[in-house]
N, C-alpha and C. Protein backbone atom coordinates (compact mmCIF):
# COMPACT_ATOMS: atom_id res chain seq x y z
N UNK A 1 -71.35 -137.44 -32.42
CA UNK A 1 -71.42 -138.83 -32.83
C UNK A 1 -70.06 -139.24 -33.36
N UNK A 2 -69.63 -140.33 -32.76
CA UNK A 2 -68.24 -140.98 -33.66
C UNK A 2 -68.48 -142.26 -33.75
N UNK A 3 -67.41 -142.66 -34.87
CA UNK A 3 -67.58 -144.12 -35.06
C UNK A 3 -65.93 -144.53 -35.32
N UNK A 4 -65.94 -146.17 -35.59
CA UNK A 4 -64.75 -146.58 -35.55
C UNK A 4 -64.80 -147.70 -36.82
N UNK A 5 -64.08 -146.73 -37.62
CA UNK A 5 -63.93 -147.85 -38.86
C UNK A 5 -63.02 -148.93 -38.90
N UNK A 6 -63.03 -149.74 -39.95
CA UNK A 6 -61.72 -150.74 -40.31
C UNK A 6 -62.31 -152.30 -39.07
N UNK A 7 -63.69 -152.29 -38.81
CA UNK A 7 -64.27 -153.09 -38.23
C UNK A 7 -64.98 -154.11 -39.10
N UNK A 8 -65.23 -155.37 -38.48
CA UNK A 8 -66.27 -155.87 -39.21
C UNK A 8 -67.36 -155.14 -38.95
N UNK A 9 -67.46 -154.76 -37.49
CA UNK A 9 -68.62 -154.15 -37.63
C UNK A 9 -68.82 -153.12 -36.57
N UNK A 10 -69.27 -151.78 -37.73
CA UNK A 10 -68.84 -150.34 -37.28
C UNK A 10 -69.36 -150.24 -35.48
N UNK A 11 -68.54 -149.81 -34.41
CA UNK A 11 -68.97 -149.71 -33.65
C UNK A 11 -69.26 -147.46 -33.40
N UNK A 12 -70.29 -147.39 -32.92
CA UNK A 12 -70.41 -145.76 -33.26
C UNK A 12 -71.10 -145.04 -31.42
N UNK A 13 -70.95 -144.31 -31.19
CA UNK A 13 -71.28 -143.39 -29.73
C UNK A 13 -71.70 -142.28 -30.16
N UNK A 14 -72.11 -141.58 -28.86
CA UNK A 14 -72.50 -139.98 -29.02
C UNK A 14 -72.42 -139.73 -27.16
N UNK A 15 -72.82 -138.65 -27.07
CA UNK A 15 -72.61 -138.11 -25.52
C UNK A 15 -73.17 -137.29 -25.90
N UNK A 16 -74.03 -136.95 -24.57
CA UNK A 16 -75.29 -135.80 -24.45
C UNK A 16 -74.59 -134.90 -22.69
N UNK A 17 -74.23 -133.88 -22.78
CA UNK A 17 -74.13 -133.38 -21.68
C UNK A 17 -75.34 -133.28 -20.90
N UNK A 18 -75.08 -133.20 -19.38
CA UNK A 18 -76.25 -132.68 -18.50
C UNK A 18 -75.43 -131.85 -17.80
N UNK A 19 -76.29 -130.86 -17.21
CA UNK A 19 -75.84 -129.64 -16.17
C UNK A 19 -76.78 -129.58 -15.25
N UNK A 20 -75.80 -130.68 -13.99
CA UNK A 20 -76.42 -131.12 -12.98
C UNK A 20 -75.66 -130.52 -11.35
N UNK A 21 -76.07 -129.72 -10.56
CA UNK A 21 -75.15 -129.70 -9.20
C UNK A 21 -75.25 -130.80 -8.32
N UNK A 22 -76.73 -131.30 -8.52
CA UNK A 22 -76.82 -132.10 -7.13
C UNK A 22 -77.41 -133.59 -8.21
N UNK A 23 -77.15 -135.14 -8.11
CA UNK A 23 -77.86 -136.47 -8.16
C UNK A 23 -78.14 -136.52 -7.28
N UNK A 24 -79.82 -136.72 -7.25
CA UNK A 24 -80.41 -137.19 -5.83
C UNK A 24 -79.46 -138.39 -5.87
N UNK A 25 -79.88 -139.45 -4.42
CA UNK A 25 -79.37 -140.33 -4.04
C UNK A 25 -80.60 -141.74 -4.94
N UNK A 26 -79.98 -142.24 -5.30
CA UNK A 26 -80.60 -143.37 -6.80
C UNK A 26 -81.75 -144.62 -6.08
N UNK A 27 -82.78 -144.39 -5.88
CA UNK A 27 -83.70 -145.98 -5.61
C UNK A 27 -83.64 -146.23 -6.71
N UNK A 28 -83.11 -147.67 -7.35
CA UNK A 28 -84.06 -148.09 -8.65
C UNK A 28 -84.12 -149.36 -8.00
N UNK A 29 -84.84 -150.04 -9.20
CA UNK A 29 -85.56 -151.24 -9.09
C UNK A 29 -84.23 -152.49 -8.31
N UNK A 30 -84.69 -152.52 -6.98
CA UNK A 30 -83.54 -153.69 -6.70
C UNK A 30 -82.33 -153.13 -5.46
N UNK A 31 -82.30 -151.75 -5.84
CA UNK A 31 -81.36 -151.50 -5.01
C UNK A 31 -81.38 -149.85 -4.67
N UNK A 32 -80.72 -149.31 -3.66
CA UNK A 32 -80.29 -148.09 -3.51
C UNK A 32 -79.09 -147.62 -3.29
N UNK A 33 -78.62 -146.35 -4.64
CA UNK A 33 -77.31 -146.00 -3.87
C UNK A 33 -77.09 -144.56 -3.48
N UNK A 34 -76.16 -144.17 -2.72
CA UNK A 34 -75.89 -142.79 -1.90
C UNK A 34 -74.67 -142.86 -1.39
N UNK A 35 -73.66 -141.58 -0.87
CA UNK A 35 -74.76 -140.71 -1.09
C UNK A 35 -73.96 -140.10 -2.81
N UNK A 36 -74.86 -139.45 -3.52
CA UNK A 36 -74.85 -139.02 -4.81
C UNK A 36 -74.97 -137.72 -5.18
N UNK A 37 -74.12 -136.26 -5.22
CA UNK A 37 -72.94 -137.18 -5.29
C UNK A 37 -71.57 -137.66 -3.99
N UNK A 38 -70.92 -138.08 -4.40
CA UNK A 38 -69.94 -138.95 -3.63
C UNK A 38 -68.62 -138.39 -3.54
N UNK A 39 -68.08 -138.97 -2.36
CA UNK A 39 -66.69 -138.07 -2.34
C UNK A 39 -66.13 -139.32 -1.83
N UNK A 40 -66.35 -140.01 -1.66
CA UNK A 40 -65.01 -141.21 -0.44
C UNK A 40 -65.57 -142.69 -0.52
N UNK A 41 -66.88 -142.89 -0.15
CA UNK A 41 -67.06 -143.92 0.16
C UNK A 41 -68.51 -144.05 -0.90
N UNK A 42 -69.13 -145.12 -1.66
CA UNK A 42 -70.25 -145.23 -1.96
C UNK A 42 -70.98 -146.36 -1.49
N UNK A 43 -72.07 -146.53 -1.45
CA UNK A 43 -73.07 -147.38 -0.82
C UNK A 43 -74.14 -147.45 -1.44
N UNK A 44 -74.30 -149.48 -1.49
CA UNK A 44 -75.53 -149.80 -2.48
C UNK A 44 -75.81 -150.81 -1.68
N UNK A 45 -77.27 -150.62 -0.88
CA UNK A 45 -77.97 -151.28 -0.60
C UNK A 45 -78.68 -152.14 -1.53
N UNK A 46 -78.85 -153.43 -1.56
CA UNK A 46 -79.13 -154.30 -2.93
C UNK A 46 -80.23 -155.36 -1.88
N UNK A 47 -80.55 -155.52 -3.12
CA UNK A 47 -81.67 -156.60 -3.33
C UNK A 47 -81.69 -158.05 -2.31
N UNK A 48 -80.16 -158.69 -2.77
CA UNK A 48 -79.45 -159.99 -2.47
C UNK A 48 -79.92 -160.61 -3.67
N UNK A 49 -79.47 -160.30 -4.58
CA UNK A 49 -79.77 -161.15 -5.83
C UNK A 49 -78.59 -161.52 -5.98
N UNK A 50 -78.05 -163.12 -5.58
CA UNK A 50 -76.92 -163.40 -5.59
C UNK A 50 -76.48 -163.59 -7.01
N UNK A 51 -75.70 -163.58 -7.41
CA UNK A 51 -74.76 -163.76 -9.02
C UNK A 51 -74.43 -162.56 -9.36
N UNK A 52 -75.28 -161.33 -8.73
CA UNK A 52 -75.01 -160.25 -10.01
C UNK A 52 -74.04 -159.29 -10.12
N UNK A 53 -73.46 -158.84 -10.83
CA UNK A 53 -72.39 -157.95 -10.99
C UNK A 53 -72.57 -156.99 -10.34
N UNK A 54 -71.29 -156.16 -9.50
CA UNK A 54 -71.68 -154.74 -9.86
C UNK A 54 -70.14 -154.37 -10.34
N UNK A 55 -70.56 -153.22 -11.19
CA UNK A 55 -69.26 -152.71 -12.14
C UNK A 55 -69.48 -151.11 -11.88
N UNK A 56 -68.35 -150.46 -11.96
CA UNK A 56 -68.67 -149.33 -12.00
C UNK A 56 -67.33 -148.52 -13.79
N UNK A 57 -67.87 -147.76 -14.37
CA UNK A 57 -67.45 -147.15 -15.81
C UNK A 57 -66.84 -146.01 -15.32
N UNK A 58 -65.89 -145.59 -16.19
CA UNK A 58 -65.49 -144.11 -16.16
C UNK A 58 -66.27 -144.07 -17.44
N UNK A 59 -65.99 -142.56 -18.15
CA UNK A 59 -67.10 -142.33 -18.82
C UNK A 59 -65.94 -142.18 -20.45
N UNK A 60 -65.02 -142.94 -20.36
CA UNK A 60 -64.19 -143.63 -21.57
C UNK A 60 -64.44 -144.98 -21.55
N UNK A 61 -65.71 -145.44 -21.11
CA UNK A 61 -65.87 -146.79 -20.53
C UNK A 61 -65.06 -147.94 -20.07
N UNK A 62 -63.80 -147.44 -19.24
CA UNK A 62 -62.63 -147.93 -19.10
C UNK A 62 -63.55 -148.77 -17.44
N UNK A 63 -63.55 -150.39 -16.99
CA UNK A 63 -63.77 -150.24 -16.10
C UNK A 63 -63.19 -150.36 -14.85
N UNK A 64 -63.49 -149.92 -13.66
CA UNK A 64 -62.67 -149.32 -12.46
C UNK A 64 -63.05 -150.11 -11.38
N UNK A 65 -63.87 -150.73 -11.24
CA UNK A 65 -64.58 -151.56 -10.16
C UNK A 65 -65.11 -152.77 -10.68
N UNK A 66 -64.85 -153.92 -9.78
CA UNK A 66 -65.87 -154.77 -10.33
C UNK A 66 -66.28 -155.40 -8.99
N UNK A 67 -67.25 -156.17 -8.67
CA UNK A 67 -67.29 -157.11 -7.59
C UNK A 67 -68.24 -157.90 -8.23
N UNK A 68 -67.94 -159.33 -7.83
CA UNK A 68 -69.56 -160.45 -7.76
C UNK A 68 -70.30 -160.22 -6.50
N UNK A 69 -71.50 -160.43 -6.72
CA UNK A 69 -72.28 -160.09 -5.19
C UNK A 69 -72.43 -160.85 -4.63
N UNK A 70 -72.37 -162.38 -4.66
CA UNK A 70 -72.39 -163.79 -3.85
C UNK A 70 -71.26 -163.89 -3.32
N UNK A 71 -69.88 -163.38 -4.05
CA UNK A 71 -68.69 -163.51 -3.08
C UNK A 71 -68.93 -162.53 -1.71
N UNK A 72 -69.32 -161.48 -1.93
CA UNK A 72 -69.29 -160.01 -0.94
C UNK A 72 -70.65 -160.42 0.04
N UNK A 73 -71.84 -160.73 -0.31
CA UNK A 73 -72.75 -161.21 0.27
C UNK A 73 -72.42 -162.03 1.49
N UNK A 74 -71.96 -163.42 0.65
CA UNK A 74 -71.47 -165.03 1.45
C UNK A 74 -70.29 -164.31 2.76
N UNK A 75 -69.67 -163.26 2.30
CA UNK A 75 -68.74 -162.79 3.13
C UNK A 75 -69.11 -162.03 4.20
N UNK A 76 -70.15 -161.18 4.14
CA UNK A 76 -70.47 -159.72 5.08
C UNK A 76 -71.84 -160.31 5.93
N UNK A 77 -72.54 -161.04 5.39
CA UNK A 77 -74.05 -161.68 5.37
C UNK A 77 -75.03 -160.11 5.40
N UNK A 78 -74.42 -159.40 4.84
CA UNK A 78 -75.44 -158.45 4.81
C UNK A 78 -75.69 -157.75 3.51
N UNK A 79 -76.71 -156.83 3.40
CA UNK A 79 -76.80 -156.30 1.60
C UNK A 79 -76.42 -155.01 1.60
N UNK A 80 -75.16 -154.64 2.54
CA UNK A 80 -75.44 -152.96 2.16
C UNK A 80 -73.97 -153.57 2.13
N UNK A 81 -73.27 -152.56 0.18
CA UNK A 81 -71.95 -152.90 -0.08
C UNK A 81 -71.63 -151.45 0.00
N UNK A 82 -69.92 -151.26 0.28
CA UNK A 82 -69.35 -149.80 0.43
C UNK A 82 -68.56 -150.21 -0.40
N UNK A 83 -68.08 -149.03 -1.32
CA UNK A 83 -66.95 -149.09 -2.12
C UNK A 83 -66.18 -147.87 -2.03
N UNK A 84 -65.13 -148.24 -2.02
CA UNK A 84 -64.27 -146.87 -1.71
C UNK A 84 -63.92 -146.54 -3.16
N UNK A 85 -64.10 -145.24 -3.29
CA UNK A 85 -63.95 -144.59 -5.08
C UNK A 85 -62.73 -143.34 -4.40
N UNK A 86 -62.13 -143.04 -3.38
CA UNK A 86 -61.58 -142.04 -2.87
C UNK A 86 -60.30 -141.82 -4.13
N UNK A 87 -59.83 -142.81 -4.42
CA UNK A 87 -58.55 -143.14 -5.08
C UNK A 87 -59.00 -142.22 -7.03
N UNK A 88 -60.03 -142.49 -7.35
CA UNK A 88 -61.21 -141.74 -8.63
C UNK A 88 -60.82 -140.37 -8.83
N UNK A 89 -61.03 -140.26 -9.90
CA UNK A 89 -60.91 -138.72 -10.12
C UNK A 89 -62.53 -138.14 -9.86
N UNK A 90 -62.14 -136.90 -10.34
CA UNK A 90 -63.32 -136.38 -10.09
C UNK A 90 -64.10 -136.86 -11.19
N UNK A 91 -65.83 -136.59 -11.84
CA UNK A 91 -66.60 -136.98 -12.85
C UNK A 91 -67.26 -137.66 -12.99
N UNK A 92 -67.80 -138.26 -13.83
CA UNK A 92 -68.95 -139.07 -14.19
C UNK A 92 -68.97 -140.02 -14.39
N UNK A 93 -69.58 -140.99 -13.48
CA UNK A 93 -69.39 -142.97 -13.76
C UNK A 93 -70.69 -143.42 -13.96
N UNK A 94 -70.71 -144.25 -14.42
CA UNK A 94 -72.16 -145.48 -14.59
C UNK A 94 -71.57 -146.63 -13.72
N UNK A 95 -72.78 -146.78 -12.76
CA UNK A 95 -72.67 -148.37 -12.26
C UNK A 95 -73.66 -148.49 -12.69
N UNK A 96 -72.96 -150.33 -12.98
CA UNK A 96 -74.13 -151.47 -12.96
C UNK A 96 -73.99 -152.50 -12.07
N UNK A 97 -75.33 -152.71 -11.87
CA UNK A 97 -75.51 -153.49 -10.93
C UNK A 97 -76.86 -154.50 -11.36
N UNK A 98 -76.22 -155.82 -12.01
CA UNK A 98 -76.57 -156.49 -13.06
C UNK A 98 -77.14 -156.17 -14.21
N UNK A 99 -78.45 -155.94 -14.73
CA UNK A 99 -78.69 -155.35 -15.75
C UNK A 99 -79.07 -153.67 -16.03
N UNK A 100 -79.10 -152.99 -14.55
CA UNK A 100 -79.34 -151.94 -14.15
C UNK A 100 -78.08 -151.04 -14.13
N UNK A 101 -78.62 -149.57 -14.58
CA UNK A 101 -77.18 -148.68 -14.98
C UNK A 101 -77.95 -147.79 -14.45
N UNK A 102 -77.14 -146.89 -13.45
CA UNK A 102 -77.31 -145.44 -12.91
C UNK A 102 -75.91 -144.65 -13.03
N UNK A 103 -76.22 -143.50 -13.59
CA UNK A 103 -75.38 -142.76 -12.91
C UNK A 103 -74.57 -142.01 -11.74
N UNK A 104 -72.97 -141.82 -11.71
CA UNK A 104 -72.87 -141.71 -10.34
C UNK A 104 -72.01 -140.31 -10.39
N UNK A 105 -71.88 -139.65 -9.77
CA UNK A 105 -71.08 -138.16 -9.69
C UNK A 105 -70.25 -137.93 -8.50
N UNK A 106 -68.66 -138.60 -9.04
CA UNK A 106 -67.56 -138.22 -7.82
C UNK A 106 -67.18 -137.06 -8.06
N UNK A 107 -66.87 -136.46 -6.56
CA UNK A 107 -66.35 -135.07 -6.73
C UNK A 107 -65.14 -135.07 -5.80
């Protein structure tokens, strides 16, 4: 657990390891992504819920990706987005993809 003083108001974290070889490939509510884990290219089949973010975190929550999905949508007319993460280090990211957070594992 850490925190960060000299705030109005204390902001504080923790991190829980997992010891994982394989993330299945992610259905959640709205969308699917694969493959998981990832080496080059990732892919999220979505909903078409136009407005919504997708972001992707390193796990200093620095973020590395962003797209709107009505720009990429209006553009491709289709719902399956690729993102190239090749350029990434190896490790552990969170996307979101509007209010939804999965984990993702580049290697």
């Amino acid at each position: 657990m850490g925190a960060i003083e000299g705030l109005t108001a204390p902001i504080s974290w923790s991190f829980t390891t997992v010891a994982s070889t394989r993330i299945q490939d992610l259905e959640t509510d709205g969308f699917v992504v694969f493959p998981n884990p990832v080496v080059d290219v990732l892919y999220i089949v979505h909903d078409g819920q136009l407005g919504d973010v997708i972001e992707l975190f390193d796990m200093n929550g620095q973020r590395v990706f962003y797209m709107h999905v009505e720009t990429r949508l209006i553009a491709s007319l289709q719902n399956t987005i690729s993102i190239d993460i090749s350029h990434l280090p190896s490790g552990t990211y969170l996307l979101r993809v509007g209010s939804r957070v999965v984990r993702i594992l580049k290697r």
